[in-house]
PDB file of N, CA and C in Angstrom:
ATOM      1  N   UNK A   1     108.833 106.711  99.162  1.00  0.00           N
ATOM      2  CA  UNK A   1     107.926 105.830  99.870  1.00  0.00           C
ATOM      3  C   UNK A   1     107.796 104.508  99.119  1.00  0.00           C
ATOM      4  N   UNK A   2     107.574 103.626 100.161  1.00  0.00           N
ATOM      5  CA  UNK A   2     107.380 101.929  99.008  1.00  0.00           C
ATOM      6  C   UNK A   2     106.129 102.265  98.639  1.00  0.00           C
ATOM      7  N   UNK A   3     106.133 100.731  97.647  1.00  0.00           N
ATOM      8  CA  UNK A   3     104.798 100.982  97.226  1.00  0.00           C
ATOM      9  C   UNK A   3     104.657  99.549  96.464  1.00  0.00           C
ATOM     10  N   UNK A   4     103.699  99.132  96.482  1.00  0.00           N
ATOM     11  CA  UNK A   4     103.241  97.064  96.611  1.00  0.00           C
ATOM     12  C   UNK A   4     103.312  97.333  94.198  1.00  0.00           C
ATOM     13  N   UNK A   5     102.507  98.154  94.065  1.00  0.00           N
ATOM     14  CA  UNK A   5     101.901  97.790  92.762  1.00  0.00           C
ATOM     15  C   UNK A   5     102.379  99.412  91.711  1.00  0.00           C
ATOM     16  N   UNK A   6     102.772  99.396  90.490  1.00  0.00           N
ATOM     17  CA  UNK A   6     102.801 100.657  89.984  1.00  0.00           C
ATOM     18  C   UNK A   6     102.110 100.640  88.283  1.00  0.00           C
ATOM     19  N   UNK A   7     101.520 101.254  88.409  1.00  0.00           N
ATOM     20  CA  UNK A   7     100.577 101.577  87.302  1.00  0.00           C
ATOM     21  C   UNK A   7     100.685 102.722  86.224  1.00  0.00           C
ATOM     22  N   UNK A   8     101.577 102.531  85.491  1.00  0.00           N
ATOM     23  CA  UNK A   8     101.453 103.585  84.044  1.00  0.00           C
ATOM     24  C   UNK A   8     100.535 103.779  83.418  1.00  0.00           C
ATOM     25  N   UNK A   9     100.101 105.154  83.584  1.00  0.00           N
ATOM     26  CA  UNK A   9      98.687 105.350  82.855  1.00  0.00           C
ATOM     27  C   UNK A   9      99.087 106.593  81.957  1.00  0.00           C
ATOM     28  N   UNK A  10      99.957 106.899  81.308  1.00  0.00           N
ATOM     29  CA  UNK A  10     100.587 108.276  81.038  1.00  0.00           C
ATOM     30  C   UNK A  10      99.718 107.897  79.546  1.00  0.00           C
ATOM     31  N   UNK A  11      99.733 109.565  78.904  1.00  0.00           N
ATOM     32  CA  UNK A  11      99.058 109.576  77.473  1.00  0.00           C
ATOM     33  C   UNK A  11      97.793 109.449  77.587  1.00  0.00           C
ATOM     34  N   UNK A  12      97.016 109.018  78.903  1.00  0.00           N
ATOM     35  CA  UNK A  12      95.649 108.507  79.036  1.00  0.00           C
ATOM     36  C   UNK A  12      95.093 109.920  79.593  1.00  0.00           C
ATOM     37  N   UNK A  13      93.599 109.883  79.088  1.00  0.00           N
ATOM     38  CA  UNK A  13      92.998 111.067  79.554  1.00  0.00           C
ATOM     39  C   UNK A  13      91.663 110.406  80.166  1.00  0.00           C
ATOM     40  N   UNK A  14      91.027 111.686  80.957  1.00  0.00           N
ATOM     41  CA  UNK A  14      90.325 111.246  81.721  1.00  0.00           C
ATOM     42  C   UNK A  14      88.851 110.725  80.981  1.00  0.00           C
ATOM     43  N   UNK A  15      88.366 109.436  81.375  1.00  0.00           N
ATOM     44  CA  UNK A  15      88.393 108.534  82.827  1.00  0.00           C
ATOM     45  C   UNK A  15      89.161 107.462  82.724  1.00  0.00           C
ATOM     46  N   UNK A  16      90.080 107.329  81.491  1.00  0.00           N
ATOM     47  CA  UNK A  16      90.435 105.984  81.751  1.00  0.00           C
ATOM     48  C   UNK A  16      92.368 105.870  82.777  1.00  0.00           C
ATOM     49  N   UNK A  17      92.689 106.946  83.222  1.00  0.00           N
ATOM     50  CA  UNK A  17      93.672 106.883  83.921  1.00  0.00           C
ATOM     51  C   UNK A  17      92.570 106.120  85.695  1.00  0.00           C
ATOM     52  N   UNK A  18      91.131 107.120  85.918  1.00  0.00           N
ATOM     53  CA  UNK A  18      90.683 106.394  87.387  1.00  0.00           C
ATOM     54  C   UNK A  18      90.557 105.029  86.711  1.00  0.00           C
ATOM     55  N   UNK A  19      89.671 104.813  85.747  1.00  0.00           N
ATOM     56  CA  UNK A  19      88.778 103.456  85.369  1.00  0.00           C
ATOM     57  C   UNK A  19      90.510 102.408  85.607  1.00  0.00           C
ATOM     58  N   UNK A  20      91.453 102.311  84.644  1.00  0.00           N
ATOM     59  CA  UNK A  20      92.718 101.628  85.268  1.00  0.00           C
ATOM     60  C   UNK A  20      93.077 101.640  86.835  1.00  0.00           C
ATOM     61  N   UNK A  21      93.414 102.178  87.626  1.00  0.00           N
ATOM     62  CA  UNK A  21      93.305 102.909  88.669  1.00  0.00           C
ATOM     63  C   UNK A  21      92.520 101.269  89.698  1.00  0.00           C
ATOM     64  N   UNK A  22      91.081 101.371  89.464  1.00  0.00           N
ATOM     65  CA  UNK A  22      90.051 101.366  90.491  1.00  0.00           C
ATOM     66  C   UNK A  22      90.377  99.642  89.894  1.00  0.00           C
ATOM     67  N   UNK A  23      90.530  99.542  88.331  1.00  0.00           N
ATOM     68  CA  UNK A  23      90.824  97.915  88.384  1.00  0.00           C
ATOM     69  C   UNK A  23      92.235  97.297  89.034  1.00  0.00           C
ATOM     70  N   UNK A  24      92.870  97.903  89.302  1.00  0.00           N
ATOM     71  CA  UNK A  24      94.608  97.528  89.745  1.00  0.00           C
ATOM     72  C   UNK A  24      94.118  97.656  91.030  1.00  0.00           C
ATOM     73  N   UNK A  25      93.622  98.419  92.003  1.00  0.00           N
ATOM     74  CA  UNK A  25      93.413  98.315  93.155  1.00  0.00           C
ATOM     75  C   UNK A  25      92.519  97.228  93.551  1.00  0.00           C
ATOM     76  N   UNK A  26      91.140  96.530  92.744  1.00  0.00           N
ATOM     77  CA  UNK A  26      90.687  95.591  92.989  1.00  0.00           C
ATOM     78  C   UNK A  26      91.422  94.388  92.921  1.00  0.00           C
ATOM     79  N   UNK A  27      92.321  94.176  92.674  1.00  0.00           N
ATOM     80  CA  UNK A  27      93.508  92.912  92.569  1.00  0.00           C
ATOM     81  C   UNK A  27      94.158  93.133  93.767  1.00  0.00           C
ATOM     82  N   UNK A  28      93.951  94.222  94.444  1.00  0.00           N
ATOM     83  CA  UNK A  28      95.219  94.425  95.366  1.00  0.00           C
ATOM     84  C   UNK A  28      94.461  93.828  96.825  1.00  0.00           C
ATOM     85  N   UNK A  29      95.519  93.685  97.334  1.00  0.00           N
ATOM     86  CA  UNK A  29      94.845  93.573  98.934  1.00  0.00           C
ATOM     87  C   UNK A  29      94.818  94.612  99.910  1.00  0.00           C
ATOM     88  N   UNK A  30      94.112  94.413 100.664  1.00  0.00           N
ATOM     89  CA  UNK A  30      93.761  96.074 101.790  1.00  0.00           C
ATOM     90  C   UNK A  30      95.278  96.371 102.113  1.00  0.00           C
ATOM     91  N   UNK A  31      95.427  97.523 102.381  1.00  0.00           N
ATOM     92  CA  UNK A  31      96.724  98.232 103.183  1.00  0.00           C
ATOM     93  C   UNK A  31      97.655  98.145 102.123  1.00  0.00           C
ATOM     94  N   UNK A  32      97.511  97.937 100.322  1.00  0.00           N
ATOM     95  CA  UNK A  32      98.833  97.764  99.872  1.00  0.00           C
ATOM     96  C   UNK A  32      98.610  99.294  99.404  1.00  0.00           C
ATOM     97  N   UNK A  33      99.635  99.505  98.183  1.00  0.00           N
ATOM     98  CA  UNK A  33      99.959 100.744  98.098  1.00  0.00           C
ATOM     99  C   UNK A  33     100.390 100.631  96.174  1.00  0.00           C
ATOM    100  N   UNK A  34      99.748 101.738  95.489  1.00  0.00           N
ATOM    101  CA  UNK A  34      99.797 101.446  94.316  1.00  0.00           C
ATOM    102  C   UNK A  34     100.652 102.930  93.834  1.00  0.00           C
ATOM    103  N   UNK A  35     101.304 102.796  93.192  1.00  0.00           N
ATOM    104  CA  UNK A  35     101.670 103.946  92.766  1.00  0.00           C
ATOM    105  C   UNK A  35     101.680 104.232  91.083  1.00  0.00           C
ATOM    106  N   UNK A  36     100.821 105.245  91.090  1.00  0.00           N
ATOM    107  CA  UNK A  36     100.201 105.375  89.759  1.00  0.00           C
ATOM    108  C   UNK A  36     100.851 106.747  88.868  1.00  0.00           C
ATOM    109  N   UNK A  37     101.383 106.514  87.894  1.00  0.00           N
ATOM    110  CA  UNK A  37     101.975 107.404  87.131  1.00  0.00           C
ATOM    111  C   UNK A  37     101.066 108.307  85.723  1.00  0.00           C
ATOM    112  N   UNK A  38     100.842 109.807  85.620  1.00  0.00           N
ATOM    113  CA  UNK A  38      99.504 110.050  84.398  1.00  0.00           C
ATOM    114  C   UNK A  38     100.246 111.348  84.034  1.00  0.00           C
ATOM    115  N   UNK A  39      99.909 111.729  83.302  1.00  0.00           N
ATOM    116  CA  UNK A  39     100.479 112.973  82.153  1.00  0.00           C
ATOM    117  C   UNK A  39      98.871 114.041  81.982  1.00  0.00           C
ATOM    118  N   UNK A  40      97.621 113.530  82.515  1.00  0.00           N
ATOM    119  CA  UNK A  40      96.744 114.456  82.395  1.00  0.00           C
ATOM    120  C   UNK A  40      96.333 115.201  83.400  1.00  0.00           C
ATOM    121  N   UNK A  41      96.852 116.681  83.204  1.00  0.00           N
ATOM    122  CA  UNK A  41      96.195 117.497  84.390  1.00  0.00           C
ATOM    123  C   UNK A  41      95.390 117.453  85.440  1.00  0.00           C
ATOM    124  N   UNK A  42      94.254 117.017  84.305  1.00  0.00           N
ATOM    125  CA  UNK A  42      92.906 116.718  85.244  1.00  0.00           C
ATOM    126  C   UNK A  42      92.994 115.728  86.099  1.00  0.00           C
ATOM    127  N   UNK A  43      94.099 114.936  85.949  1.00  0.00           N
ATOM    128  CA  UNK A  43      94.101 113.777  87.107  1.00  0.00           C
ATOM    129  C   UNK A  43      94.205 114.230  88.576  1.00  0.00           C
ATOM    130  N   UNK A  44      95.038 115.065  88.796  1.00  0.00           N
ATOM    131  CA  UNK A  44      95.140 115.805  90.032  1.00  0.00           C
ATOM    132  C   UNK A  44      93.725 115.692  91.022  1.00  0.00           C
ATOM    133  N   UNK A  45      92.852 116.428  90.546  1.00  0.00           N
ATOM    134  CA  UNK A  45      91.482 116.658  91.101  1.00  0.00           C
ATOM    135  C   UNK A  45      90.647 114.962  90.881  1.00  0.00           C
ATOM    136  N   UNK A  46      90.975 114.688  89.546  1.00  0.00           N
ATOM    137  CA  UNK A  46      90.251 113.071  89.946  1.00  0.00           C
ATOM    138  C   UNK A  46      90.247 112.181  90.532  1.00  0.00           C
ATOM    139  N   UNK A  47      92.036 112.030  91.140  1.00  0.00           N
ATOM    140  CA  UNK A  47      91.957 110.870  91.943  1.00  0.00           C
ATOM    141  C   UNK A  47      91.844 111.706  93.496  1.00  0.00           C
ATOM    142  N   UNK A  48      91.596 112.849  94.104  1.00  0.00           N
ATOM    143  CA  UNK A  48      91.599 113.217  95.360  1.00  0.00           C
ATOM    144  C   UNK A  48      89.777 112.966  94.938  1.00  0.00           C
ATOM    145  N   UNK A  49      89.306 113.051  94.147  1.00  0.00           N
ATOM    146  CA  UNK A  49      87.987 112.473  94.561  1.00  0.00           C
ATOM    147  C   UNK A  49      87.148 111.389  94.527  1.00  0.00           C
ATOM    148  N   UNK A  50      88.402 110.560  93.429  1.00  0.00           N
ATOM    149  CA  UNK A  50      88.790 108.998  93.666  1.00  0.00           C
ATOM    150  C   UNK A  50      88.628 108.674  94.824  1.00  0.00           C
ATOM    151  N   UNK A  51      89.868 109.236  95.512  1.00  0.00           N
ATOM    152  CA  UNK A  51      89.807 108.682  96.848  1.00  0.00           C
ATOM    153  C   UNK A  51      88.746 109.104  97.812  1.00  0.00           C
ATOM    154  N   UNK A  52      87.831 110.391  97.979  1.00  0.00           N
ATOM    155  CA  UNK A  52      87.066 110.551  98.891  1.00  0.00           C
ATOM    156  C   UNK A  52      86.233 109.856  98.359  1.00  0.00           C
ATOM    157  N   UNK A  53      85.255 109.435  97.446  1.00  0.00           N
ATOM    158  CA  UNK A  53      84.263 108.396  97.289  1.00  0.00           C
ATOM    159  C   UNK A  53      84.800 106.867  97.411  1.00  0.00           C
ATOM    160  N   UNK A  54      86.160 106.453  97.775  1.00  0.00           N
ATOM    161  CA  UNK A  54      86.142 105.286  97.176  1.00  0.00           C
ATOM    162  C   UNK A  54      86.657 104.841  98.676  1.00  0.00           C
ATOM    163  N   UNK A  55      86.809 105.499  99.664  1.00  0.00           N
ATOM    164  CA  UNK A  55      87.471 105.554 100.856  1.00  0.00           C
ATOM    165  C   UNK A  55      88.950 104.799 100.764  1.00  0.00           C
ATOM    166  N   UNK A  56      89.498 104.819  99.381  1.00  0.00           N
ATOM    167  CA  UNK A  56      90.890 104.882  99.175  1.00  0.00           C
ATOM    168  C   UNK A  56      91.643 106.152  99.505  1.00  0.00           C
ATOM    169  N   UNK A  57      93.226 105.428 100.381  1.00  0.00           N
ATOM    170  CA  UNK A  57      93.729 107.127 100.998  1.00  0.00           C
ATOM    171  C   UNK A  57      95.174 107.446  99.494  1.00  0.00           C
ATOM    172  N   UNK A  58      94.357 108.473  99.119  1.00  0.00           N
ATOM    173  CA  UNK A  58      95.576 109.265  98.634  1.00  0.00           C
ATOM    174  C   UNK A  58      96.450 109.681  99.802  1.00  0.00           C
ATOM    175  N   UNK A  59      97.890 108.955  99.936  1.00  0.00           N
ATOM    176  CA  UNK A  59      98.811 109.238 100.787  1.00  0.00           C
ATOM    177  C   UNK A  59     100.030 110.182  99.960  1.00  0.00           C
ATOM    178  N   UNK A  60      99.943 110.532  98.722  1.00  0.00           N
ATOM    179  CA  UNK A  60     100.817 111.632  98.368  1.00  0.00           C
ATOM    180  C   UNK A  60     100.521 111.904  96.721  1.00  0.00           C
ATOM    181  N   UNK A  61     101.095 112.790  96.225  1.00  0.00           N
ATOM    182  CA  UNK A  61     101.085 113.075  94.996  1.00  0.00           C
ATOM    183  C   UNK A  61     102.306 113.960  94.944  1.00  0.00           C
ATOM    184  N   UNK A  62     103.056 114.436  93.446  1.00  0.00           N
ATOM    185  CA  UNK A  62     103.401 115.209  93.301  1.00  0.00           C
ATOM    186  C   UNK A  62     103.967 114.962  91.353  1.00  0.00           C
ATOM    187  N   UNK A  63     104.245 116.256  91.206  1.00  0.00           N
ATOM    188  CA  UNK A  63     104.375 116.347  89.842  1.00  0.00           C
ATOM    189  C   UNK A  63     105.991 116.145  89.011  1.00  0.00           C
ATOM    190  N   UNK A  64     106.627 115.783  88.520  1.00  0.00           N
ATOM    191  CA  UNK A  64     108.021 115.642  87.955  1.00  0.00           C
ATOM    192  C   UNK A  64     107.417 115.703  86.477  1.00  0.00           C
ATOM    193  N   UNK A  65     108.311 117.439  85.756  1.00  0.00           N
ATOM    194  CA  UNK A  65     108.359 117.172  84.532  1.00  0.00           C
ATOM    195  C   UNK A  65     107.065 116.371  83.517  1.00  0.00           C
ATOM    196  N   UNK A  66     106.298 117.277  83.935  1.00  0.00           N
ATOM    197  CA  UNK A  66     104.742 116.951  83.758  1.00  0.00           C
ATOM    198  C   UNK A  66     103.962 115.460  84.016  1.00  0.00           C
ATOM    199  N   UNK A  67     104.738 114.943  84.612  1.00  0.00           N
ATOM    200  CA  UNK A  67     103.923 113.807  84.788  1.00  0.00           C
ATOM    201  C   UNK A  67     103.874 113.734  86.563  1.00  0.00           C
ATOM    202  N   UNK A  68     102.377 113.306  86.608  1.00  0.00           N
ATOM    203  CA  UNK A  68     102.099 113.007  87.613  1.00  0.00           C
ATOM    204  C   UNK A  68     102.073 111.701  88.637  1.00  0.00           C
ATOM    205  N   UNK A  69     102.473 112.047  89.489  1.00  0.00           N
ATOM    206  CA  UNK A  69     102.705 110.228  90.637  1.00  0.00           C
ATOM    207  C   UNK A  69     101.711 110.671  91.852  1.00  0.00           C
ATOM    208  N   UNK A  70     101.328 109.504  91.964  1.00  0.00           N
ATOM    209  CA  UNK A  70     100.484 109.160  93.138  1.00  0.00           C
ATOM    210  C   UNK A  70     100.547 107.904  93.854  1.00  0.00           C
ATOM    211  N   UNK A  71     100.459 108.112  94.989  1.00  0.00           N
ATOM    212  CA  UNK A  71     100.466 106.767  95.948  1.00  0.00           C
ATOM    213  C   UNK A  71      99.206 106.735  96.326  1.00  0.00           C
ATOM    214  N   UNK A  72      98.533 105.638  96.339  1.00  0.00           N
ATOM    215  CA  UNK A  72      97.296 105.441  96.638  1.00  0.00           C
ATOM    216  C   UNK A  72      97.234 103.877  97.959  1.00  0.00           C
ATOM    217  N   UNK A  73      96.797 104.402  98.914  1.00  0.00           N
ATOM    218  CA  UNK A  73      96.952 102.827  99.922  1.00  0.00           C
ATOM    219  C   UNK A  73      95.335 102.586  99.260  1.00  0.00           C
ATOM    220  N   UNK A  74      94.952 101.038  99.475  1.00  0.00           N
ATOM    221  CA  UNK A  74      94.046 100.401  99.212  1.00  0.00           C
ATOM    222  C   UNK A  74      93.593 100.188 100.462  1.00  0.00           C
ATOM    223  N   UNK A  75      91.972 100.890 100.722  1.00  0.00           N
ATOM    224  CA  UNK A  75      91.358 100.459 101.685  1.00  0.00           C
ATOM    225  C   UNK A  75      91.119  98.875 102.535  1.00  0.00           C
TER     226      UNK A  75
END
């Protein structure tokens, strides 16, 4: 999938993989698409609730070789 912006947050533990996250998307403009790369488990569950409070759409995730990717569209 494309994606406008990509964000390495790997080695980072939680909160500062969302706290990066929520500042890269404020630069962005509505409808773009960020794709964010993290190595901490817990990210999984943080950004799906990232996105339900932030009415940002998690449009995918998945895991490669412990690191995690996410596409995030910007409300």
């Amino acid at each position: 999938m494309d994606f406008d912006r990509e964000l390495d947050v790997k080695g980072l533990n939680c909160p500062l993989p969302i706290l990066r996250t929520k500042k890269t998307l404020a630069e962005m403009t509505s409808g773009q698409v960020l794709k964010v790369m993290a190595t901490d488990p817990g990210s999984v569950k943080d950004f799906q609730a990232f996105a339900r409070q932030t009415g940002n759409e998690l449009l995918a995730y998945e895991e490669k070789d412990k690191v995690f990717e996410y596409l995030i569209k910007r409300k």
